[in-house]
C-alpha atoms as a PDB file:
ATOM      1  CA  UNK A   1     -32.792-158.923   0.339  1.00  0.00           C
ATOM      2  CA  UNK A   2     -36.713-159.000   0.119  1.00  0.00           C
ATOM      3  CA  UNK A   3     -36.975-159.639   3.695  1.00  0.00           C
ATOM      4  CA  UNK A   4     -34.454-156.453   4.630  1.00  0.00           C
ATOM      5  CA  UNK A   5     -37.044-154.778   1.848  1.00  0.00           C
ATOM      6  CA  UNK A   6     -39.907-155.480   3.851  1.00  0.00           C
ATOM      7  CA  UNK A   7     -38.239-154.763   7.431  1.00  0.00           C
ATOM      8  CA  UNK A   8     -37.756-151.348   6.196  1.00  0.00           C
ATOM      9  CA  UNK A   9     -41.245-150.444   4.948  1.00  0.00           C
ATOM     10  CA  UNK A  10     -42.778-152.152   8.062  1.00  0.00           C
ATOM     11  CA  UNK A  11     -39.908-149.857  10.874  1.00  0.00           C
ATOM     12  CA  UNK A  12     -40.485-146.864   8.573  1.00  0.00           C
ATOM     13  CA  UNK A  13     -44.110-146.792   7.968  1.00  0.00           C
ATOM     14  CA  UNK A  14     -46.495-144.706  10.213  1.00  0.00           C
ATOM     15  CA  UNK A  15     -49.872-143.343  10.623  1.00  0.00           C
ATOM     16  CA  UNK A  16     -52.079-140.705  11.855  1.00  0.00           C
ATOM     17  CA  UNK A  17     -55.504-139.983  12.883  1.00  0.00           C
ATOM     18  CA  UNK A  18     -57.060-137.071  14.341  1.00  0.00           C
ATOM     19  CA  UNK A  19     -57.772-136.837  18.174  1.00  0.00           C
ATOM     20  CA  UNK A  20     -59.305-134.232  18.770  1.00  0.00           C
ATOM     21  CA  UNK A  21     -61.160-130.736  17.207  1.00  0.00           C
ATOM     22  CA  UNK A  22     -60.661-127.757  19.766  1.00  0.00           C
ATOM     23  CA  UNK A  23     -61.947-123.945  20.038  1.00  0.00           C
ATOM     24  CA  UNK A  24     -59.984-123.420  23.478  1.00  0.00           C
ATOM     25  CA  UNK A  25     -57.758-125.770  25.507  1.00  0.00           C
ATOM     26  CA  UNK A  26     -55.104-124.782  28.014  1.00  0.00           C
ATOM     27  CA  UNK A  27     -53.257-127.368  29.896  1.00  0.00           C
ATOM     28  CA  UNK A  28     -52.827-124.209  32.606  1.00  0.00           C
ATOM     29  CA  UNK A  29     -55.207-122.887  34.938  1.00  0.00           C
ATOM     30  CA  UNK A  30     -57.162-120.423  33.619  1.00  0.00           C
ATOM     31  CA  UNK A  31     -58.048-116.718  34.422  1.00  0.00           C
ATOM     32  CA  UNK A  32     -61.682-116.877  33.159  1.00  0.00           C
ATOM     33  CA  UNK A  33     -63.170-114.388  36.064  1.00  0.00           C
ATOM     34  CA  UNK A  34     -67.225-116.066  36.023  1.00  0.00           C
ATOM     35  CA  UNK A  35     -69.273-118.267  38.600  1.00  0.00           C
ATOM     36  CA  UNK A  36     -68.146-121.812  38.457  1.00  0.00           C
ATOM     37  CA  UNK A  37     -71.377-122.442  39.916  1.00  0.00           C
ATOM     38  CA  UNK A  38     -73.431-121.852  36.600  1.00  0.00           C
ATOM     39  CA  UNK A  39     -71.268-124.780  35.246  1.00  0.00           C
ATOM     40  CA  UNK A  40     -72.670-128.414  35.304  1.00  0.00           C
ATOM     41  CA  UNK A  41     -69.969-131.126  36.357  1.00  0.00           C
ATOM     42  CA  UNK A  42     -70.007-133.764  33.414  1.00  0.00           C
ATOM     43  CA  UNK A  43     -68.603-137.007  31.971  1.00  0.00           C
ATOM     44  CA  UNK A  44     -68.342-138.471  28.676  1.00  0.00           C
ATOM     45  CA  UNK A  45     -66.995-141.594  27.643  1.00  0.00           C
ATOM     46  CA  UNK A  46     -66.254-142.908  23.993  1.00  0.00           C
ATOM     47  CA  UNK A  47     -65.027-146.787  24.827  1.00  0.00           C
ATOM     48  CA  UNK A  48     -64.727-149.791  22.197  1.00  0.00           C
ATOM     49  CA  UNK A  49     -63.181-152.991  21.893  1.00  0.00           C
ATOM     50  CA  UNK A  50     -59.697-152.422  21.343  1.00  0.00           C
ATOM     51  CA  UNK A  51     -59.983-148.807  21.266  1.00  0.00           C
ATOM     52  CA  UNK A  52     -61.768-149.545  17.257  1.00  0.00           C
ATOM     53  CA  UNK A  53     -64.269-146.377  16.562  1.00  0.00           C
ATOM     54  CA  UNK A  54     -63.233-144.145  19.804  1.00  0.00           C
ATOM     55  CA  UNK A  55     -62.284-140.695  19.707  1.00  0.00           C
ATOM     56  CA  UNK A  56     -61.331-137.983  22.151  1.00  0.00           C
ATOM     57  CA  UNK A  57     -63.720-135.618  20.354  1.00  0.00           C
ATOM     58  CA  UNK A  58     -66.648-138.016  20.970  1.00  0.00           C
ATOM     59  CA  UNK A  59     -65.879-138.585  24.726  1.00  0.00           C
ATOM     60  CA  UNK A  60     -65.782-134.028  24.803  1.00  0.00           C
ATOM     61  CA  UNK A  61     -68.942-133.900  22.995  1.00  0.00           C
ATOM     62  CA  UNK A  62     -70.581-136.641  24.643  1.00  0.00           C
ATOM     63  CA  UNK A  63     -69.847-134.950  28.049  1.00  0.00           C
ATOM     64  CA  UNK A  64     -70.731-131.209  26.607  1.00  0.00           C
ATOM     65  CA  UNK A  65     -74.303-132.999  25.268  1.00  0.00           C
ATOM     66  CA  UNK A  66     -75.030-134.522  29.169  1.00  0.00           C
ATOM     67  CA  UNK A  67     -75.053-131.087  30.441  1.00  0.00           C
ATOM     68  CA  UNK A  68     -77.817-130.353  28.387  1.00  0.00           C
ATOM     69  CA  UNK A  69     -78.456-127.831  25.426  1.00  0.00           C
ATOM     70  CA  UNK A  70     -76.425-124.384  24.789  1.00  0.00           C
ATOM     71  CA  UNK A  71     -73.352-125.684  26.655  1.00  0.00           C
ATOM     72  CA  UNK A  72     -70.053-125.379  24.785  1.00  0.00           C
ATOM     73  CA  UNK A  73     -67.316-124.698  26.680  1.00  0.00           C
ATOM     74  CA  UNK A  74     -65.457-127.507  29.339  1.00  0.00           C
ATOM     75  CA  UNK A  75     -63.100-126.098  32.012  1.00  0.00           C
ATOM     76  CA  UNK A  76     -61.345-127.414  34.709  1.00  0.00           C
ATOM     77  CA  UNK A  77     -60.910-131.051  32.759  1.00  0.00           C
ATOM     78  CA  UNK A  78     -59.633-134.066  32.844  1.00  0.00           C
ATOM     79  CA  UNK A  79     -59.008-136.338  29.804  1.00  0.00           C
ATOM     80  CA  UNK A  80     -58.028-139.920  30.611  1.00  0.00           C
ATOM     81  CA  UNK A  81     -57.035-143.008  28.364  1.00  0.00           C
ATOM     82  CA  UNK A  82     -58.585-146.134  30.261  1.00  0.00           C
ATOM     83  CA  UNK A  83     -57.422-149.662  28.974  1.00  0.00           C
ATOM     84  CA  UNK A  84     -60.113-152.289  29.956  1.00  0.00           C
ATOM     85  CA  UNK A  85     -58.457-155.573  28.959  1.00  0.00           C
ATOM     86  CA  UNK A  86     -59.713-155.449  25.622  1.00  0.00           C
ATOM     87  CA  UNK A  87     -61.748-152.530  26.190  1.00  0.00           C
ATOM     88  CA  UNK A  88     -59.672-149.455  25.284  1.00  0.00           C
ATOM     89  CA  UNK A  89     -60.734-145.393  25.073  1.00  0.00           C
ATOM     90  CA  UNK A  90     -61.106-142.408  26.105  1.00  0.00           C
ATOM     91  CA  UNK A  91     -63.033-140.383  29.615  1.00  0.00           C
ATOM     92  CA  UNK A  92     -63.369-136.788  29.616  1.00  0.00           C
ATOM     93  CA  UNK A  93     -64.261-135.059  33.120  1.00  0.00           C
ATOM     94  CA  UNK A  94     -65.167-131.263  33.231  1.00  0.00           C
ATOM     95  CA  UNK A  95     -67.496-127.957  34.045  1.00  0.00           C
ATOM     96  CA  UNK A  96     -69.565-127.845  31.346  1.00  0.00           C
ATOM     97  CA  UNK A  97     -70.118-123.805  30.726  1.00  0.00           C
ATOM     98  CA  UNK A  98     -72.311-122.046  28.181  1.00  0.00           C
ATOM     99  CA  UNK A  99     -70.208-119.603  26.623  1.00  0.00           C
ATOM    100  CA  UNK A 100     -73.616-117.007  26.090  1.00  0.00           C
ATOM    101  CA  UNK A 101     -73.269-116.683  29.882  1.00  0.00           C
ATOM    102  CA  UNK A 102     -69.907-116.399  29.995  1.00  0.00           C
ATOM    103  CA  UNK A 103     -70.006-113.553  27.764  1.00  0.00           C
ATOM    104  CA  UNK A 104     -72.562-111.780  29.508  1.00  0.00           C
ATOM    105  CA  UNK A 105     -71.325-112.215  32.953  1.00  0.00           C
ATOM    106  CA  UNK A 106     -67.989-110.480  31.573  1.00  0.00           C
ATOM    107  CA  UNK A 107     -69.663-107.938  29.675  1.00  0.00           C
ATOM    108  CA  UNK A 108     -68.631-107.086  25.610  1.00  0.00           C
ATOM    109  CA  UNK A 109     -65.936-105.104  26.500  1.00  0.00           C
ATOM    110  CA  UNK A 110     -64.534-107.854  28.863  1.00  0.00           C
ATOM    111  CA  UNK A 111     -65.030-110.480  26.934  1.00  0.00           C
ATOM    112  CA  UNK A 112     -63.509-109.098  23.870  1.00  0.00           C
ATOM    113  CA  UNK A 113     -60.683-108.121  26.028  1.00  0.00           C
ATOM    114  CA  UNK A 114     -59.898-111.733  27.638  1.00  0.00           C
ATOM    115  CA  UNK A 115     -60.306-113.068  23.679  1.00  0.00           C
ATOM    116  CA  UNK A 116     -57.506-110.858  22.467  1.00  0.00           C
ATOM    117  CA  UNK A 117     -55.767-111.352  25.955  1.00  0.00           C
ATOM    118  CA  UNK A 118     -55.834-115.487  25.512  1.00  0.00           C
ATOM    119  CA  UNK A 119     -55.456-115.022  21.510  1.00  0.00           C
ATOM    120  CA  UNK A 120     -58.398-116.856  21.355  1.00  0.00           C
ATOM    121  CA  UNK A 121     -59.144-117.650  16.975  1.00  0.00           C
ATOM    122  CA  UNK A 122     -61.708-115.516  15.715  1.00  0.00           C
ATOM    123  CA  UNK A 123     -62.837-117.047  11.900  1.00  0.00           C
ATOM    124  CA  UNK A 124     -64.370-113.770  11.798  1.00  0.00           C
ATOM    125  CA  UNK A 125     -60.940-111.747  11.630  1.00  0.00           C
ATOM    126  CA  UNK A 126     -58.527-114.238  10.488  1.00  0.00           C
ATOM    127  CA  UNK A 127     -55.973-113.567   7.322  1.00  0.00           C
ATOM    128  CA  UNK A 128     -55.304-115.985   5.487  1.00  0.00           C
ATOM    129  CA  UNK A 129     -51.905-115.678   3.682  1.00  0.00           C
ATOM    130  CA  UNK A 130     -50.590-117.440   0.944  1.00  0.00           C
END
């Protein structure tokens, strides 16, 4: 009996951990009309052994922070699990964009437009209901 017990808390016991914070992520190609040549091309990597203290959100920001400062936005990306033998994490391979151009290559009015367009959160506006 104790060892059906324990069979059951081990098959029906779980976990979770976060993977990953986002402000926009599309798994589609996007409609974001700006030069792809003001982007940077970047990689970041967050690797340990056995996968212990990686995270998706560290490979992101480690690949936003090698573009350099004021760059906030990755398109066009890639996000890859590598297994190492006992090496285990994530890569993260995109066009590092600063959002400040983005916004003024589009204009305001454009910008505000593809926001509502790609309902895009806006902490500013949000209702929170209860």
């Amino acid at each position: 009996m104790l060892c059906i017990s324990l069979l059951s808390v081990v098959l029906f016991s779980s976990c979770s951990y976060r993977i990953v914070d986002f402000t926009i992520i599309s798994s589609k190609n996007h409609t974001i009309r700006f030069d792809m040549t003001q982007g940077k091309r970047v990689e970041g990597k967050s690797m340990g052994f056995l996968g212990f203290g990686t995270s998706l959100k560290d490979a992101m920001d480690k690949a936003l922070d090698s573009a350099g400062l004021g760059y906030d936005i990755l398109v066009d990306g890639v996000v890859l699990r590598q297994d190492n033998f006992f090496v285990v994490g994530f890569k993260v391979t995109g066009t590092a964009v600063r959002s400040t151009e983005l916004r003024a290559n589009l204009g305001e009015e454009e910008f505000q437009k593809w926001l509502k367009e790609n309902n895009v959160f806006n902490p500013e506006t949000a209702v929170v209901q209860k």
